[in-house]
C-alpha atoms as a PDB file:
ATOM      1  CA  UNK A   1       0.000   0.000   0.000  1.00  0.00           C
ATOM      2  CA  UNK A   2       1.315   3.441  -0.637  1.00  0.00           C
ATOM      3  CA  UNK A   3       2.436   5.832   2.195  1.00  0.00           C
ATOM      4  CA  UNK A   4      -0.753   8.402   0.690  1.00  0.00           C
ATOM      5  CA  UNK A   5      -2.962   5.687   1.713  1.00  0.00           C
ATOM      6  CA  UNK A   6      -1.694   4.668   5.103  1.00  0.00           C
ATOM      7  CA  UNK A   7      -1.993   8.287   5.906  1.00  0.00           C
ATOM      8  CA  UNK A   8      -5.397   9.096   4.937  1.00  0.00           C
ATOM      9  CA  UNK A   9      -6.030   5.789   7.216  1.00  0.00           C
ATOM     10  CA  UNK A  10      -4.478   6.869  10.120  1.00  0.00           C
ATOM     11  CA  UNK A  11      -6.325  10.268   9.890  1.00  0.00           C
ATOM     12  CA  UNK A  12      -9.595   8.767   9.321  1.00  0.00           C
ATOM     13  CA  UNK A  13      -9.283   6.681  12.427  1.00  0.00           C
ATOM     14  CA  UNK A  14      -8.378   9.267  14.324  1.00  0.00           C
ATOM     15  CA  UNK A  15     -11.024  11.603  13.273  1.00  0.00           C
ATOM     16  CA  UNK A  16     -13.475   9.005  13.463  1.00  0.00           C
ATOM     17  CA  UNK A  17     -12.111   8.789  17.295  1.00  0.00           C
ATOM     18  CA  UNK A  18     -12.648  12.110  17.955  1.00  0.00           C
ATOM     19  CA  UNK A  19     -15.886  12.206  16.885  1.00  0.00           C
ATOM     20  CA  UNK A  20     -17.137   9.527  19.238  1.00  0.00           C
ATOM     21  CA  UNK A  21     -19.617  11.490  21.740  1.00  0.00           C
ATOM     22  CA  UNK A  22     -19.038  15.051  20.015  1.00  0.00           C
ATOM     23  CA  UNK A  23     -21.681  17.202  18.974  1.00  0.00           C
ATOM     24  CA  UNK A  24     -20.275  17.661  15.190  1.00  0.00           C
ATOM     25  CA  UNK A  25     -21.129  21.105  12.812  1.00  0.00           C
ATOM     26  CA  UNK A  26     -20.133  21.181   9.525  1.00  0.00           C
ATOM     27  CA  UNK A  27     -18.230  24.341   8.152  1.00  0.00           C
ATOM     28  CA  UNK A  28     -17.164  25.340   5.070  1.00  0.00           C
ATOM     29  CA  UNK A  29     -13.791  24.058   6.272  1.00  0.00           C
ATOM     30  CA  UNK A  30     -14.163  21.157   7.691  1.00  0.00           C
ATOM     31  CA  UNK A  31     -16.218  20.873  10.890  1.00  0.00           C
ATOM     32  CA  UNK A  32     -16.254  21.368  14.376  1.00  0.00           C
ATOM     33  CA  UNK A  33     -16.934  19.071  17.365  1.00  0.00           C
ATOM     34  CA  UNK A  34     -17.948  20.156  20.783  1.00  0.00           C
ATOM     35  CA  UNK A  35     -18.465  17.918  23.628  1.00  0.00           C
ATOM     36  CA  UNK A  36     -20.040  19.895  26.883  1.00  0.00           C
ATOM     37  CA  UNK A  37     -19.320  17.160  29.084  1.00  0.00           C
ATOM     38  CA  UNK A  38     -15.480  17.401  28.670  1.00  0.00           C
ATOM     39  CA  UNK A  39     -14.656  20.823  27.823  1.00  0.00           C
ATOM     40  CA  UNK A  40     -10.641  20.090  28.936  1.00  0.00           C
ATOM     41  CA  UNK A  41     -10.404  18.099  26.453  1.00  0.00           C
ATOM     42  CA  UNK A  42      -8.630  19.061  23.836  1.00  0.00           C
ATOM     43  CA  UNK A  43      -9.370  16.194  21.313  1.00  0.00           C
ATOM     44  CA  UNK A  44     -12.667  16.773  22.107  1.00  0.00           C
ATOM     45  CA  UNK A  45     -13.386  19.683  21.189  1.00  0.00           C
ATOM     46  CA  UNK A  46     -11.647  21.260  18.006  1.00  0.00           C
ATOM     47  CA  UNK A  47     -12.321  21.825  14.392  1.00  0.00           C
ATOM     48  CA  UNK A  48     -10.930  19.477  11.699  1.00  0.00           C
ATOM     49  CA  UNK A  49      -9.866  21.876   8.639  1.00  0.00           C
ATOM     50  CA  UNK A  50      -9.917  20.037   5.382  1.00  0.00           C
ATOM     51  CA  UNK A  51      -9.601  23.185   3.294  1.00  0.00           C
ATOM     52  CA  UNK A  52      -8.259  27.074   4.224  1.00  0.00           C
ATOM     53  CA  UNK A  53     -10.817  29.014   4.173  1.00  0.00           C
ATOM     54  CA  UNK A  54     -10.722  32.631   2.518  1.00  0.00           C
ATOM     55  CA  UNK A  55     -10.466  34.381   5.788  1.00  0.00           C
ATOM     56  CA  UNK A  56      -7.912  32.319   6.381  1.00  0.00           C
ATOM     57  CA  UNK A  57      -6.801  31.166  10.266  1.00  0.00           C
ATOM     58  CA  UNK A  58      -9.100  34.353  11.433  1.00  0.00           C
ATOM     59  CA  UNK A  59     -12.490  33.296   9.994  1.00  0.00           C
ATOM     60  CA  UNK A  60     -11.027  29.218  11.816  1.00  0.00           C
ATOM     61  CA  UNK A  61     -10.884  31.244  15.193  1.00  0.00           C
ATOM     62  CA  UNK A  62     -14.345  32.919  15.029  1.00  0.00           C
ATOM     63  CA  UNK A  63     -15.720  29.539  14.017  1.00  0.00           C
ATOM     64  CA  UNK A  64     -14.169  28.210  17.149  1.00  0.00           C
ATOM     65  CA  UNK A  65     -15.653  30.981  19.241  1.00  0.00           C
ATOM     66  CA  UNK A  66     -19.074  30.800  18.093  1.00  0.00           C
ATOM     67  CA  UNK A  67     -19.045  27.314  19.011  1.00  0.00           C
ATOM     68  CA  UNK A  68     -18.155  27.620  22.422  1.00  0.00           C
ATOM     69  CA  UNK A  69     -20.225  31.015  23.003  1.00  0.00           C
ATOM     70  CA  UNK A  70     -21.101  30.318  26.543  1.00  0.00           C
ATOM     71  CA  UNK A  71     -20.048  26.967  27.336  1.00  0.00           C
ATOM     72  CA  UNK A  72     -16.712  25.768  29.773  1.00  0.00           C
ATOM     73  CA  UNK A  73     -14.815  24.988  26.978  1.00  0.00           C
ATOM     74  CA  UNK A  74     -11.792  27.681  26.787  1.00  0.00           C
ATOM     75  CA  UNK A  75      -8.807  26.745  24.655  1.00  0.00           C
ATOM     76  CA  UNK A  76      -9.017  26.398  20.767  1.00  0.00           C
ATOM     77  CA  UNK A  77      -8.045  23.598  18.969  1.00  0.00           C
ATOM     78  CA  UNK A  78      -7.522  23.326  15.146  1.00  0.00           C
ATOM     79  CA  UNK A  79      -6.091  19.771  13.268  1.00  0.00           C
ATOM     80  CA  UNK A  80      -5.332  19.701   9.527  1.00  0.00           C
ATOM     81  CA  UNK A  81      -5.810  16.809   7.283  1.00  0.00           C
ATOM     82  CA  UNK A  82      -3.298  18.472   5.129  1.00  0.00           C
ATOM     83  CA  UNK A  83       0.264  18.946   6.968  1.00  0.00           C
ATOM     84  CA  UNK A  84       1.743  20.880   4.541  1.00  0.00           C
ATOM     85  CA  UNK A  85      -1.305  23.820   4.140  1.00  0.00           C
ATOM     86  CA  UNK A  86      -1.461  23.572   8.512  1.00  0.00           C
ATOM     87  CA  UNK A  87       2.304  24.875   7.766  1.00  0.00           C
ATOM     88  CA  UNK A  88       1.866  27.442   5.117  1.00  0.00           C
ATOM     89  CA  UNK A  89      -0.582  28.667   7.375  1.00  0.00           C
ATOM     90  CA  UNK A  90       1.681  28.740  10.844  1.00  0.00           C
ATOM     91  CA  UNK A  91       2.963  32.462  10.848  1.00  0.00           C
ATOM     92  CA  UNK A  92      -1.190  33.071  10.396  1.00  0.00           C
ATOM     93  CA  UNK A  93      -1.886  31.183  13.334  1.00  0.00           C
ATOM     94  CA  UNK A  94       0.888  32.333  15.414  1.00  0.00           C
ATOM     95  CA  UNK A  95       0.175  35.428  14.940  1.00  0.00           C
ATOM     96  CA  UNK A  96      -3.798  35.247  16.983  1.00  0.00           C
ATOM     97  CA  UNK A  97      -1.810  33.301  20.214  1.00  0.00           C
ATOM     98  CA  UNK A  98      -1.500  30.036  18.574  1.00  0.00           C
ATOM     99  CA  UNK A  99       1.025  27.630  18.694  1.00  0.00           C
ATOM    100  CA  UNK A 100       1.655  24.344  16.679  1.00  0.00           C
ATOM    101  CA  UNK A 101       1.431  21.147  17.422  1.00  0.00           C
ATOM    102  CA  UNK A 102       2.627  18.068  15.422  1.00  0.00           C
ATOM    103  CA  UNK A 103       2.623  14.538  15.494  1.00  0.00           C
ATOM    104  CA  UNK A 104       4.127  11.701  13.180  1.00  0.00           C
ATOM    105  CA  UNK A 105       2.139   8.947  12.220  1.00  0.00           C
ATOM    106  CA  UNK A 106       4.092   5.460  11.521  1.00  0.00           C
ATOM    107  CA  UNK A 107       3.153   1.736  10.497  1.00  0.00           C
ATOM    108  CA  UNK A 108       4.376  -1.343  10.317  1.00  0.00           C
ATOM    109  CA  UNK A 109       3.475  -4.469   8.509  1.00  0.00           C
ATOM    110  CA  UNK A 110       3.503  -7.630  10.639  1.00  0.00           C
ATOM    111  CA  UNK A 111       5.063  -8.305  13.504  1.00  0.00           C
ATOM    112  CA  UNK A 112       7.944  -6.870  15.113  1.00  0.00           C
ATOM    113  CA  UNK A 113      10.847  -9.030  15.985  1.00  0.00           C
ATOM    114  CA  UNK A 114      12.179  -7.789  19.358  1.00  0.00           C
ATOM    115  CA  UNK A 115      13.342  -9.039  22.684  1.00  0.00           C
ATOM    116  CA  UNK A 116      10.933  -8.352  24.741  1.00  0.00           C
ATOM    117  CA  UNK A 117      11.038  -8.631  28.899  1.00  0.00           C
ATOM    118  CA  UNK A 118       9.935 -12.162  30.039  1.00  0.00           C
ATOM    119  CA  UNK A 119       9.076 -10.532  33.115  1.00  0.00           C
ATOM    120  CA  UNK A 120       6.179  -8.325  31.787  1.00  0.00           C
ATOM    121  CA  UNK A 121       2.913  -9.921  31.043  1.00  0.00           C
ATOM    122  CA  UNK A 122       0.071  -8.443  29.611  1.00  0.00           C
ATOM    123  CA  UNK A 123      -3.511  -8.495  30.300  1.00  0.00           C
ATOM    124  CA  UNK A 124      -6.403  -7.116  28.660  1.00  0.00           C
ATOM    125  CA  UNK A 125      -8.945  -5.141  30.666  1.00  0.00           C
ATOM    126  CA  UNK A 126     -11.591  -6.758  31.827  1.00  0.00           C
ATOM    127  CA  UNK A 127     -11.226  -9.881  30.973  1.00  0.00           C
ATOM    128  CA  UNK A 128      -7.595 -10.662  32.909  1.00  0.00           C
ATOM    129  CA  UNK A 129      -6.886  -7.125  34.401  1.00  0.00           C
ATOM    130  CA  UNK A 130      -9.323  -4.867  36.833  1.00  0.00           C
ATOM    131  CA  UNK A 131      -9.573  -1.321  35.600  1.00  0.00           C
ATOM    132  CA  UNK A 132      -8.527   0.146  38.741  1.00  0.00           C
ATOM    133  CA  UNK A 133      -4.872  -1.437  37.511  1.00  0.00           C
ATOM    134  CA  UNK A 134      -4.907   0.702  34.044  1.00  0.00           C
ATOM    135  CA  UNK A 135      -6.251   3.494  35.635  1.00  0.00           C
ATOM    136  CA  UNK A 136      -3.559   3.779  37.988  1.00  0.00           C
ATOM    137  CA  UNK A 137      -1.083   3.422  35.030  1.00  0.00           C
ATOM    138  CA  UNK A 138      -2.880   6.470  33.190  1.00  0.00           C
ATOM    139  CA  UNK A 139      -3.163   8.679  36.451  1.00  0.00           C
ATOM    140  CA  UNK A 140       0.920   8.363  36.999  1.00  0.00           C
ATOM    141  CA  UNK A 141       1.608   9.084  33.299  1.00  0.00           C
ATOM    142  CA  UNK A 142      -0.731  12.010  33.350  1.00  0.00           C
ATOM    143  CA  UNK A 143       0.806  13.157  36.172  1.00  0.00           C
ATOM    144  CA  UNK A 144       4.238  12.887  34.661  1.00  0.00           C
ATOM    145  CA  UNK A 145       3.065  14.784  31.652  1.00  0.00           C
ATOM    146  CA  UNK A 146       1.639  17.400  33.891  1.00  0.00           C
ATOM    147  CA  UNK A 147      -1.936  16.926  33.874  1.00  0.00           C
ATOM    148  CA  UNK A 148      -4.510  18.713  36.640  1.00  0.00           C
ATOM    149  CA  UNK A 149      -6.620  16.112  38.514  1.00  0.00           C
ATOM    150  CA  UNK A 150      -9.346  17.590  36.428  1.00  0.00           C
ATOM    151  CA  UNK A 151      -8.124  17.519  33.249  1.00  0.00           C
ATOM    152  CA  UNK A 152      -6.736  13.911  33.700  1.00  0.00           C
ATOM    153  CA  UNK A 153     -10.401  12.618  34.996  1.00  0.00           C
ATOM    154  CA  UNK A 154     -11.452  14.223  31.586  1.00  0.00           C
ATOM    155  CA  UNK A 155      -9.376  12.845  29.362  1.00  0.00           C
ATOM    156  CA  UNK A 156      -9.209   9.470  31.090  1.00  0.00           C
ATOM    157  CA  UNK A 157     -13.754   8.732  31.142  1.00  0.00           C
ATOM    158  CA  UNK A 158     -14.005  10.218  27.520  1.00  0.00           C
ATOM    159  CA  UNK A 159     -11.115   7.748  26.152  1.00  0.00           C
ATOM    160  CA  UNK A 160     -13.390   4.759  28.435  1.00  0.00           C
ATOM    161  CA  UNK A 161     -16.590   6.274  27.029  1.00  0.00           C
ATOM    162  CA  UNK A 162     -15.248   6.262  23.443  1.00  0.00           C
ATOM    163  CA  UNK A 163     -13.609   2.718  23.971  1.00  0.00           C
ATOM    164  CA  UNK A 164     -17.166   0.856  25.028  1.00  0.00           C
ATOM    165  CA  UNK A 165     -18.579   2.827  22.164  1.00  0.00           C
ATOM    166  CA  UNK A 166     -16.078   1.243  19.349  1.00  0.00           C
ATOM    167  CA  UNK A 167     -14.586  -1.597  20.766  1.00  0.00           C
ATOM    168  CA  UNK A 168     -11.278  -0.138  21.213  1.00  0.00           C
ATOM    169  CA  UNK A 169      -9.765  -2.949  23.604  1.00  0.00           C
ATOM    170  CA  UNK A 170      -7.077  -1.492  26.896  1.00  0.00           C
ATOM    171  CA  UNK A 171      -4.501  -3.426  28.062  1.00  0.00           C
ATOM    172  CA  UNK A 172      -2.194  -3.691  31.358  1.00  0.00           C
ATOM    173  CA  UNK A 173       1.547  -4.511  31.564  1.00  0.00           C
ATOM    174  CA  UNK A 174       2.437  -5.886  34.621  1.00  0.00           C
ATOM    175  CA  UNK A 175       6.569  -6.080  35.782  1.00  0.00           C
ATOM    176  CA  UNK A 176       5.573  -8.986  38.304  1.00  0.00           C
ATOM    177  CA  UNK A 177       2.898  -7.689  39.986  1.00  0.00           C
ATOM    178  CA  UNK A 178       2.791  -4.012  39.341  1.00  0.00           C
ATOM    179  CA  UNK A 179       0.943  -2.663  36.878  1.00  0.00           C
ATOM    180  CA  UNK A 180       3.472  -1.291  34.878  1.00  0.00           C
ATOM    181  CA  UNK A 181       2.185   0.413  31.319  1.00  0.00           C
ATOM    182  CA  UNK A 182      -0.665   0.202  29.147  1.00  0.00           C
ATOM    183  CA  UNK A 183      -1.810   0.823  26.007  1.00  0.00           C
ATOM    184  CA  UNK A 184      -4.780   0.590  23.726  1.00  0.00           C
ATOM    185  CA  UNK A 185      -5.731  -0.994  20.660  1.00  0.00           C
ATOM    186  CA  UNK A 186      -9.029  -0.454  18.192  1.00  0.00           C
ATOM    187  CA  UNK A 187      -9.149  -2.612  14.811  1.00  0.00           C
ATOM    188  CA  UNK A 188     -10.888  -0.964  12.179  1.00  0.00           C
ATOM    189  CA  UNK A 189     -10.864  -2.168   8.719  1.00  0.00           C
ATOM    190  CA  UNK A 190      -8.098  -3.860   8.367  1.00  0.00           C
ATOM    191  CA  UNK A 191      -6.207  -1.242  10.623  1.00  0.00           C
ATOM    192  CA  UNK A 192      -5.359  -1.388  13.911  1.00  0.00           C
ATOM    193  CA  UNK A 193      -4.402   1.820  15.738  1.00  0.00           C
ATOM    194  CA  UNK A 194      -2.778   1.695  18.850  1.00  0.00           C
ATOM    195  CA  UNK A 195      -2.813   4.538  21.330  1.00  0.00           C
ATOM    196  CA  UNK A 196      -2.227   5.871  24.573  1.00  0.00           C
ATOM    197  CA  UNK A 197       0.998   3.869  24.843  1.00  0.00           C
ATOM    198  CA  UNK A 198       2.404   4.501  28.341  1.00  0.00           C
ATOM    199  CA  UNK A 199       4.747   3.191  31.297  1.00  0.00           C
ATOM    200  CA  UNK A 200       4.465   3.883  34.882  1.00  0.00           C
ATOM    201  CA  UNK A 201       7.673   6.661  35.226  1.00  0.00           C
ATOM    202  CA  UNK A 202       9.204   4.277  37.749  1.00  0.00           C
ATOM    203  CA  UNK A 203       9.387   1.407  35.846  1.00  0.00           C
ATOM    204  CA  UNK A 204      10.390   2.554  32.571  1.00  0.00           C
ATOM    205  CA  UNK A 205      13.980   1.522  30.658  1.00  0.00           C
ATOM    206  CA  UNK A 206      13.017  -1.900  31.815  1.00  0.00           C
ATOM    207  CA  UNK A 207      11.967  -2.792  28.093  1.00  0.00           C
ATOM    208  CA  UNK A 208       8.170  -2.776  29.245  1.00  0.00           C
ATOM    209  CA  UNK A 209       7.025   0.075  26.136  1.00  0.00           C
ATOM    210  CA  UNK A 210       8.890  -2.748  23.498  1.00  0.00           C
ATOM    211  CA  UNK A 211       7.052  -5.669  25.315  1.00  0.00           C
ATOM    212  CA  UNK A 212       3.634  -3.796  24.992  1.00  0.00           C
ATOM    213  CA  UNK A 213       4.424  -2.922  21.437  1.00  0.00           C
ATOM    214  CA  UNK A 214       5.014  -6.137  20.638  1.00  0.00           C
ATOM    215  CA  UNK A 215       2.428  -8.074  22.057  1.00  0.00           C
ATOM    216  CA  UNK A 216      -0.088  -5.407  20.559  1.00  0.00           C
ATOM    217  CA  UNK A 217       0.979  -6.226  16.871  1.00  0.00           C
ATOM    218  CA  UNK A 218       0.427  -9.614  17.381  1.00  0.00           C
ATOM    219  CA  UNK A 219      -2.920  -9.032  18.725  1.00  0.00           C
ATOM    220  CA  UNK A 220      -3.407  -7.021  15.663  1.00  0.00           C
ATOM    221  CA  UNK A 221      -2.513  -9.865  13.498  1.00  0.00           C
ATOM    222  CA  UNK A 222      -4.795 -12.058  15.696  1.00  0.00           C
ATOM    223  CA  UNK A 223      -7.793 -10.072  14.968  1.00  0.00           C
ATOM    224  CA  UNK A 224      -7.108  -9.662  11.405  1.00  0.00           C
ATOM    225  CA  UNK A 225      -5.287  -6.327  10.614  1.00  0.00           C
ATOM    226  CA  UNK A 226      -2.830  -6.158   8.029  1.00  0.00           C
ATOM    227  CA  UNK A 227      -1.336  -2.560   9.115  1.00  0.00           C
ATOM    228  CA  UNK A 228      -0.677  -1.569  12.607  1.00  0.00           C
ATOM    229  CA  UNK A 229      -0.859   2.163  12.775  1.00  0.00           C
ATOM    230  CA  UNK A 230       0.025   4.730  15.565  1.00  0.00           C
ATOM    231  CA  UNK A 231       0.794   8.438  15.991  1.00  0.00           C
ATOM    232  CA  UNK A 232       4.009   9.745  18.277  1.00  0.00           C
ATOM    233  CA  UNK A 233       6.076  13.211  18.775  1.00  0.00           C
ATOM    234  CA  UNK A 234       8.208  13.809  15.966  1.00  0.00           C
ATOM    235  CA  UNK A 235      11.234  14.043  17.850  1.00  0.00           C
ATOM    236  CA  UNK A 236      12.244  12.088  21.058  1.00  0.00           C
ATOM    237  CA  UNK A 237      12.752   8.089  22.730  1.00  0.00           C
ATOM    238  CA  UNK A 238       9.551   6.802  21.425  1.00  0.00           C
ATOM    239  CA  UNK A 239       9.828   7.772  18.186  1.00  0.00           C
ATOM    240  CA  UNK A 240      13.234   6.013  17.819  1.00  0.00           C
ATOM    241  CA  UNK A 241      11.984   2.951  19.887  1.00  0.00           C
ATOM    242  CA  UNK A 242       8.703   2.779  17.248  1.00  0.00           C
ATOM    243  CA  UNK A 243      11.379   2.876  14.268  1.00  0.00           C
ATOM    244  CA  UNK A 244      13.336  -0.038  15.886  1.00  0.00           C
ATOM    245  CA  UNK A 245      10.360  -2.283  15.987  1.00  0.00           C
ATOM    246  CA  UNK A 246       9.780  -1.986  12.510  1.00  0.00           C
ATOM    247  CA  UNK A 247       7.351   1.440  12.056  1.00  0.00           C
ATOM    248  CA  UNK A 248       8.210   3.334   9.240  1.00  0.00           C
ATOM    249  CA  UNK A 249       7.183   7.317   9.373  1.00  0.00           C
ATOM    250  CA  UNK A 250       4.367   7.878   6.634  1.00  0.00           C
ATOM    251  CA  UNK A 251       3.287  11.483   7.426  1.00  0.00           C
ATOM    252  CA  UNK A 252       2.623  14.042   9.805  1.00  0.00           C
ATOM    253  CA  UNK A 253      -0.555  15.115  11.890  1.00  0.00           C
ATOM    254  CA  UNK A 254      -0.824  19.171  12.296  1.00  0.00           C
ATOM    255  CA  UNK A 255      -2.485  22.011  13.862  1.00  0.00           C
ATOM    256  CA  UNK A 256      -2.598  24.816  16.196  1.00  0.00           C
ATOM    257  CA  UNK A 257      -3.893  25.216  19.831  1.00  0.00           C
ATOM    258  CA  UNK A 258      -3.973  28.211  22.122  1.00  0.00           C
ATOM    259  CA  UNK A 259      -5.069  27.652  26.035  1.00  0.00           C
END
């Protein structure tokens, strides 16, 4: 399959994520999704731009604020399907108090051959793991990244709200018997995206992330997906770690948000 076409997946799984339990308006740009309950979330509520419009980042931001006239929600939050536009358009969007974001999307065909920790099992929620366990996991690495309380109760119910509502499936990495990491996975046609890939800050350089990755890729396989997908920071350890296992970069994921 060409890169093109891995990207366009990627984006349309992720959009398609996003939209889970939104309130979505279509624009003459794209379209904007607001969701009341969660207005800290930031992938929550945002507009998708498929196409500039002629007023350009200005006539995005009004869009945003008309939106949110009046509810809790108080940054603003634009992704492009088109990386390349989302950068023609930066000095725009700097210029009203934005600043960019960017992530790189990778895949892989298969999977990876690693050594992995024999000392890390992994359990899927629910079934072998309680969700207090991957909770706890996701509280420490919010907490690492700087989350509020608030902001990581948020972000962690809408992700649980949008998994039942899919069938995205969570897992738990245990290092004996500490939960360790988690991670996601949702299978899609034919895809399989994983996401929210994180490791307890304690335990981490104990190969736990490369275990996780592992074992999801062959769960991918196992439920039929030819391409495991996933999104990362274009610069830093994970990135590097993904590209070891196999992922090759296929495009980027852009946009703007000001808080």
């Amino acid at each position: 399959m060409q890169v093109r076409g891995l990207l366009k997946a990627t984006l349309d799984l992720l959009r398609t994520w996003t939209q889970v339990g939104s309130t979505v308006e279509s624009m003459g740009f794209g379209e904007i999704l607001r969701n009341e309950r969660f207005p800290r979330v930031h992938m929550a509520n945002l507009a998708w731009v498929d196409a500039a419009p002629p007023g350009g980042p200005a006539e995005v931001l009004a869009a945003l604020d008309r939106a949110y006239l009046g509810t809790e929600v108080r940054h603003r939050h634009a992704l492009f399907r088109d990386a390349m536009r989302a950068y023609e358009l930066q000095d725009a969007f700097l210029a009203l108090g934005f600043r960019p974001t960017a992530e790189l999307a990778l895949a892989r065909l298969g999977a990876p051959s690693c050594i992995v920790n024999p000392e890390v099992t992994v359990r899927e929620v629910d079934a072998a793991a309680p969700e207090v366990d991957f909770r706890s996991v996701t509280e420490a690495v919010h907490r690492d990244l700087g989350y509020e309380p608030e902001d990581s109760r948020q972000v962690y119910e809408l992700d649980r709200e949008r998994a039942a509502r899919i069938g995205e499936r969570a897992y738990v990495a245990y290092l004996g018997s500490d939960a360790a990491g988690s991670y996601t996975l949702w299978v899609r046609g034919g895809y399989a995206l994983i996401g929210n890939v994180g490791t307890v800050p304690a335990r981490r350089m104990r190969g736990i992330g490369r275990t996780m990755i592992h074992d999801a890729c062959t769960r991918a396989i196992d439920l039929h997906a030819e391409w495991t997908l996933l999104t990362t920071a274009l610069l830093g350890t994970p990135r590097t770690m993904y590209e070891t296992l196999g992922f090759h970069p296929i495009g980027e994921i852009r946009g703007f948000l000001r808080v």
